[in-house]
Protein backbone atom coordinates (compact mmCIF):
# COMPACT_ATOMS: atom_id res chain seq x y z
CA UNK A 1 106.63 -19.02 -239.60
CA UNK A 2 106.90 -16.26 -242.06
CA UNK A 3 104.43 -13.77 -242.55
CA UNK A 4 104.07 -14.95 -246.22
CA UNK A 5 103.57 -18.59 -245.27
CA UNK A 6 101.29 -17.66 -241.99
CA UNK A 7 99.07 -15.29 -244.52
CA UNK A 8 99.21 -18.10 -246.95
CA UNK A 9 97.78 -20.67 -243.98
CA UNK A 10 95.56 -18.22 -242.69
CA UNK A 11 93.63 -17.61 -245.95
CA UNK A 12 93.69 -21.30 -246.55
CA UNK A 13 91.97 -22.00 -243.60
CA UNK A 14 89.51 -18.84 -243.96
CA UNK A 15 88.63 -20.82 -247.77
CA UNK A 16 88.20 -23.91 -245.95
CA UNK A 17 85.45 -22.87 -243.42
CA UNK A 18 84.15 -20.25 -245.79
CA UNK A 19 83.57 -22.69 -248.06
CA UNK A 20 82.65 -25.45 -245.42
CA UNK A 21 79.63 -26.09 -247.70
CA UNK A 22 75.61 -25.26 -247.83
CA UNK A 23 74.90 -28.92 -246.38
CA UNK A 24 77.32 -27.91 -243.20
CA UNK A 25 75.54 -24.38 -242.77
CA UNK A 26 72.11 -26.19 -243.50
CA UNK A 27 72.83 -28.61 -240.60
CA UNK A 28 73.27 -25.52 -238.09
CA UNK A 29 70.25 -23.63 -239.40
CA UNK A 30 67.24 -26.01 -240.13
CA UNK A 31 68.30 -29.13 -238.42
CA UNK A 32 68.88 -31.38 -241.46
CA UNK A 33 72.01 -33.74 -240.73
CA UNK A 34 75.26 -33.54 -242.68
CA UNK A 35 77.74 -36.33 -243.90
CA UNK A 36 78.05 -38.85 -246.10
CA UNK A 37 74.58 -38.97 -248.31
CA UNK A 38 74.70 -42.84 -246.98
CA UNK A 39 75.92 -45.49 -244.44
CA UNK A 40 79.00 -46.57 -245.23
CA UNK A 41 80.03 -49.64 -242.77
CA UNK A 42 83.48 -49.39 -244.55
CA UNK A 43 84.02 -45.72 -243.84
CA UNK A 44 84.95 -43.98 -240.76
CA UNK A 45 83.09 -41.14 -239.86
CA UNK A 46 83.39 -38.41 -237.18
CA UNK A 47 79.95 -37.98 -235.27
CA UNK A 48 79.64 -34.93 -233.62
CA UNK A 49 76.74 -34.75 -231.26
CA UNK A 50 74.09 -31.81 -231.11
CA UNK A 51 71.99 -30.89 -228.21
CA UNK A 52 69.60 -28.19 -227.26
CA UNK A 53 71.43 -24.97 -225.40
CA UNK A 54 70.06 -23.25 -222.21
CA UNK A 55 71.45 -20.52 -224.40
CA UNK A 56 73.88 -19.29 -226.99
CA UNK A 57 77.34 -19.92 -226.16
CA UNK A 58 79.83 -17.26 -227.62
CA UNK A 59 81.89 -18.93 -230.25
CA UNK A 60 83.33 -18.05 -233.78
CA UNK A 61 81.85 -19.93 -236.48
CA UNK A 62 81.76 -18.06 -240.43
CA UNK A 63 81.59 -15.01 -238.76
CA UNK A 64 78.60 -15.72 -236.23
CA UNK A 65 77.82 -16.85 -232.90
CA UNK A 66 76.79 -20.86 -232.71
CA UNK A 67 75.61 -22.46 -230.06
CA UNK A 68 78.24 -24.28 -227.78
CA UNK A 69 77.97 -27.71 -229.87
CA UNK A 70 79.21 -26.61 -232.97
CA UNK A 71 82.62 -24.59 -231.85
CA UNK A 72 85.20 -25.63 -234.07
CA UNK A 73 82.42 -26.89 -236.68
CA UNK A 74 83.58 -28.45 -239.36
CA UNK A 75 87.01 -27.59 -239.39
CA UNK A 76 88.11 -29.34 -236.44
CA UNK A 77 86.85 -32.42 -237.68
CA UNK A 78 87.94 -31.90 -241.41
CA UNK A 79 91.57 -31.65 -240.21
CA UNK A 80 91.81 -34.66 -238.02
CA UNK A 81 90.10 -36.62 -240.89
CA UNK A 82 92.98 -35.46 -243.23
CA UNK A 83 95.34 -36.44 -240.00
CA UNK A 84 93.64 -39.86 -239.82
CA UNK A 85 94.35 -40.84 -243.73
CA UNK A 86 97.68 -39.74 -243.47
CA UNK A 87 98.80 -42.03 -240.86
CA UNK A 88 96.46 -44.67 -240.69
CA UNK A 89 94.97 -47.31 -242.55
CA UNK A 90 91.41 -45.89 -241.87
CA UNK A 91 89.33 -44.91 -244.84
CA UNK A 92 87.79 -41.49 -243.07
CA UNK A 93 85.05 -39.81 -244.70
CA UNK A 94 86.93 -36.33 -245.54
CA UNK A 95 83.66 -33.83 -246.78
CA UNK A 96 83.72 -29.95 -246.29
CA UNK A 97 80.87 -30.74 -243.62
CA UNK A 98 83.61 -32.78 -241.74
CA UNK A 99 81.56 -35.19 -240.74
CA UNK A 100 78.04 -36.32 -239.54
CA UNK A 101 75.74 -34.49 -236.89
CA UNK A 102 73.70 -36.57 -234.70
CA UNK A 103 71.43 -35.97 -231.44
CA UNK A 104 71.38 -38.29 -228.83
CA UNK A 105 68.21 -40.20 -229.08
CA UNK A 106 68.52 -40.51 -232.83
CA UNK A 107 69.14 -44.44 -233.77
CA UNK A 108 71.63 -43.29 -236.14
CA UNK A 109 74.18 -42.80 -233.43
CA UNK A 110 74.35 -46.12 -233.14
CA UNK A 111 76.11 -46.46 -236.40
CA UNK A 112 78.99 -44.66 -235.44
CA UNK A 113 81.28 -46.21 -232.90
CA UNK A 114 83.06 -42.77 -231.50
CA UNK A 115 81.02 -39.47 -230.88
CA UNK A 116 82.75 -36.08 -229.78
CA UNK A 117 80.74 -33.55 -228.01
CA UNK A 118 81.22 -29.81 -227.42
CA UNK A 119 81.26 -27.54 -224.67
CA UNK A 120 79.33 -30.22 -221.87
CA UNK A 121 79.60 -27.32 -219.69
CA UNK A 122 76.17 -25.74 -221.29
CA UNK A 123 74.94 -29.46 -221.65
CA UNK A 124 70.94 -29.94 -220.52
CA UNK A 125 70.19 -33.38 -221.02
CA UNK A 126 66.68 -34.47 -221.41
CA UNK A 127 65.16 -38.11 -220.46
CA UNK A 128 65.19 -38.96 -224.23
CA UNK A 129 68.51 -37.85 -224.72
CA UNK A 130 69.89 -39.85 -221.72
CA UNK A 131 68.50 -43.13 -222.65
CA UNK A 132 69.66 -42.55 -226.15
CA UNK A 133 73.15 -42.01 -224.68
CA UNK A 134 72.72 -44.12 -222.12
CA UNK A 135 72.21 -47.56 -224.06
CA UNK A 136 74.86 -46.22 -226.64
CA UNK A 137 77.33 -46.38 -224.05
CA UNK A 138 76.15 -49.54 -222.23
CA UNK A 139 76.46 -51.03 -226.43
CA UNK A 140 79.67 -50.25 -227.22
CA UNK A 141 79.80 -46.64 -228.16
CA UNK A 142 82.65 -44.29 -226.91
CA UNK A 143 82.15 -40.27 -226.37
CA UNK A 144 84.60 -37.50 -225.97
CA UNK A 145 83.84 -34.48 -224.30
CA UNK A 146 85.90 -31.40 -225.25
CA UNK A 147 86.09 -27.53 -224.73
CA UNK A 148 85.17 -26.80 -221.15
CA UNK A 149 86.82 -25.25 -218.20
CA UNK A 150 86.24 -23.91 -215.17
CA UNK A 151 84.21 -26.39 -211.84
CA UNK A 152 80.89 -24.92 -212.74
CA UNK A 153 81.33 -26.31 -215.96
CA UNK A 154 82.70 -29.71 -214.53
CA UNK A 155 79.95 -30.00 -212.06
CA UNK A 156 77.48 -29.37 -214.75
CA UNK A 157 79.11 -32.63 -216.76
CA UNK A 158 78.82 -34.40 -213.38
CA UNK A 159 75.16 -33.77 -212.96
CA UNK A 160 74.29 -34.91 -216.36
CA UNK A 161 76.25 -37.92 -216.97
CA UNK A 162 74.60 -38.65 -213.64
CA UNK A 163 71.26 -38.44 -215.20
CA UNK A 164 72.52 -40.90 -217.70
CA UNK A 165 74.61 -43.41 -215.60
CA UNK A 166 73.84 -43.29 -212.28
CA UNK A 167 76.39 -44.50 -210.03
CA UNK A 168 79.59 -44.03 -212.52
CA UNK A 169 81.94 -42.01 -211.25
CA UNK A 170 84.47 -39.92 -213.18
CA UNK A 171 88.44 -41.23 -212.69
CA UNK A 172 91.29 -39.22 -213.59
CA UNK A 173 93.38 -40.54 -215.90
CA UNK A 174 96.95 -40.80 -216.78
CA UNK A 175 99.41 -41.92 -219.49
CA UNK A 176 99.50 -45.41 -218.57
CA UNK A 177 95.99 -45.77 -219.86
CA UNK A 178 95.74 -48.23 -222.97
CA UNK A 179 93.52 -45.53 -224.60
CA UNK A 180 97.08 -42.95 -224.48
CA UNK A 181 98.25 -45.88 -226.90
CA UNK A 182 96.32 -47.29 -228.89
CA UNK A 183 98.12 -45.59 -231.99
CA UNK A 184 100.45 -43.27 -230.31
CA UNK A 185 102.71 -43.76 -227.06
CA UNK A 186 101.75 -40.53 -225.56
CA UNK A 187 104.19 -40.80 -222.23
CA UNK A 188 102.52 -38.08 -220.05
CA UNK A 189 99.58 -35.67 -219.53
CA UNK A 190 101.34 -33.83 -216.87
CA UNK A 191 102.92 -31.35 -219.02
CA UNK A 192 100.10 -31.07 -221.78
CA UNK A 193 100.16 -27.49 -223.40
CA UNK A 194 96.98 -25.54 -221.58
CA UNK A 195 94.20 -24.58 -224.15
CA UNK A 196 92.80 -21.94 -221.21
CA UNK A 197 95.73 -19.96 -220.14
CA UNK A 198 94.93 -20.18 -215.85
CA UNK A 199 93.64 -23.70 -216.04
CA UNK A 200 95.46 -26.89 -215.77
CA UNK A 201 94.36 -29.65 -218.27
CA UNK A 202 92.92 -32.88 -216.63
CA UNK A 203 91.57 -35.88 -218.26
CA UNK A 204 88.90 -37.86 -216.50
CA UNK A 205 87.07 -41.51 -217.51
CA UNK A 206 84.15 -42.67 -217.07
CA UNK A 207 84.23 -47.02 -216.54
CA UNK A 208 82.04 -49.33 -217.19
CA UNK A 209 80.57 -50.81 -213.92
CA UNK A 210 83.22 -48.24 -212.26
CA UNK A 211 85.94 -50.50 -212.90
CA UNK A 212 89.00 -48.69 -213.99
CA UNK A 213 90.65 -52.08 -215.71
CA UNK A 214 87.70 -52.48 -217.63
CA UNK A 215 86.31 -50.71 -220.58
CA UNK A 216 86.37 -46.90 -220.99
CA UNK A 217 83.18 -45.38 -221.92
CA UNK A 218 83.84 -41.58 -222.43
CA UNK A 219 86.54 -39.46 -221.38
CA UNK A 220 86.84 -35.69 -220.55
CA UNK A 221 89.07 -33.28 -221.58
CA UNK A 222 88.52 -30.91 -218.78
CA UNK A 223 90.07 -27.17 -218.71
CA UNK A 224 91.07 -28.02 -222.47
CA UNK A 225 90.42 -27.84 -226.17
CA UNK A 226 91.29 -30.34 -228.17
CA UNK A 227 88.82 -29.26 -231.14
CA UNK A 228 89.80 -25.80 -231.12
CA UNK A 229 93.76 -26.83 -231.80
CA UNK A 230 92.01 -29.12 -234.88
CA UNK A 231 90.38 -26.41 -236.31
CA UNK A 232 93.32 -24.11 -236.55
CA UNK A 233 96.18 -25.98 -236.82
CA UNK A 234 96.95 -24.32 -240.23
CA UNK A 235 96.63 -21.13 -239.40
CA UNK A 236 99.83 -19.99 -237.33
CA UNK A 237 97.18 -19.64 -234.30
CA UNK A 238 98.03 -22.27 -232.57
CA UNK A 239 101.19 -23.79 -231.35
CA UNK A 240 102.82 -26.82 -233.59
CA UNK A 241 103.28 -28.75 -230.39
CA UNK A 242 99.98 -28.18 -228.88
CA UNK A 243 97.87 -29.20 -232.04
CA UNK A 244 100.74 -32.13 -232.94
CA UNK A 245 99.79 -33.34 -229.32
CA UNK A 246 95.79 -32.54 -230.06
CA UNK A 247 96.08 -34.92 -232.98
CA UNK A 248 97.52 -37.38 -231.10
CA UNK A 249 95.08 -37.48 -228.53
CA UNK A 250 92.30 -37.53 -231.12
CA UNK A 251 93.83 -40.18 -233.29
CA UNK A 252 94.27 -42.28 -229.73
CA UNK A 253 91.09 -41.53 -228.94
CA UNK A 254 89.38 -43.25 -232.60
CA UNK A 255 91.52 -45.89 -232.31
CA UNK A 256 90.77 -46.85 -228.48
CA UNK A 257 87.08 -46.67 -230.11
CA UNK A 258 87.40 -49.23 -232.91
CA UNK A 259 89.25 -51.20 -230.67
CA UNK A 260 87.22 -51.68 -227.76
């Protein structure tokens, strides 16, 4: 890329998340929950799930640290919104919040078929929380986790999915999974760009009634960052292939969702 088209992308996506909206700051700072103004059973929207922090996770966000559940907030979802138009026949919601935020034991995330969640590795699920998630699982709902590396932030994600389904183990997956296509043919995960340079990407499912021909209730991008290659795909940032292949996974990922 140029250095006149990568300024030109860079201050377009600088706009974007400056100007990502009071409603998706207000989210962040008092609570209040972003999105559409009202349910729109017609309408796909992006759910991204908030949670309370054992503590402030380092993370860029209009120039200030967030905590680990909002990296890549709203920007990652904004873009794979714009993605899902494009090439589907999906009517997304596309708002500068990106999307709707929703906490586990709030009702409303039973509205919303596919939920993404954020760094899992700071994850401290309470009993509330896990029998929101829990029974929003069990009913049909579908979760990707994203943006964590390292086996003390694995074994974290262990321990609290345990808390919520007790007894599921985690399965590595591979290509020949219906959820690599459900929209694209993604052939292998083997040679998947890394997101954290040192650390090879794995993808893990959790089963229902551990039963790896039957439905898929969550998976796990482990040592990866789907979100992040979202967020600045326009930038010059990030690698075409690795957010191409991002999209792909999170297009798959909707799709397997709505589908299953």
């Amino acid at each position: 890329m140029s250095w006149h088209r990568r300024s030109w992308a860079v201050a377009a996506v600088t706009l974007m998340l400056a100007t990502g909206g009071a409603a998706a700051i207000a989210a962040l700072d008092d609570g209040r929950v972003s999105g559409p103004d009202r349910y729109d059973s017609g309408q796909f929207v992006f759910a991204r799930v908030r949670y309370s922090d054992a503590y402030i996770v380092p993370g860029y966000y209009n120039g200030q640290n967030q905590p680990g559940w909002a990296h890549d907030y709203p920007g990652a979802e904004l873009n794979l919104m714009r993605i899902l138009e494009s090439i589907t026949q999906l009517d997304p919601y596309i708002g500068s919040d990106g999307g709707v935020i929703v906490d586990l034991d709030d009702p409303d995330l039973f509205k919303y078929p596919f939920a993404y969640m954020s760094e899992p590795g700071y994850w401290n699920v309470t009993e509330r929380e896990a029998e929101g998630l829990r029974n929003y699982l069990l009913k049909g709902g579908f979760l990707i986790f994203d943006d964590q590396r390292s086996d003390e932030h694995w074994n974290n994600l262990e321990a609290q999915m345990q808390r919520v389904l007790p007894g599921l183990r985690w399965v590595q997956l591979d290509a020949s999974h219906p959820v690599y296509h459900s929209f694209f043919d993604i052939d292998t995960l083997d040679d998947y760009e890394q997101a954290y340079p040192g650390y090879d990407p794995i993808f893990y499912g959790l089963f229902e009634d551990n039963d790896p021909s039957g439905r898929l209730l969550a998976v796990a991008n482990h040592n990866n960052d789907i979100g992040d290659a979202w967020e600045w795909s326009m930038s010059g940032w990030v690698a075409i292939d690795l957010s191409n292949e991002a999209f792909k996974l999170g297009v798959n990922y909707i799709m397997y969702a709505l589908t299953h």
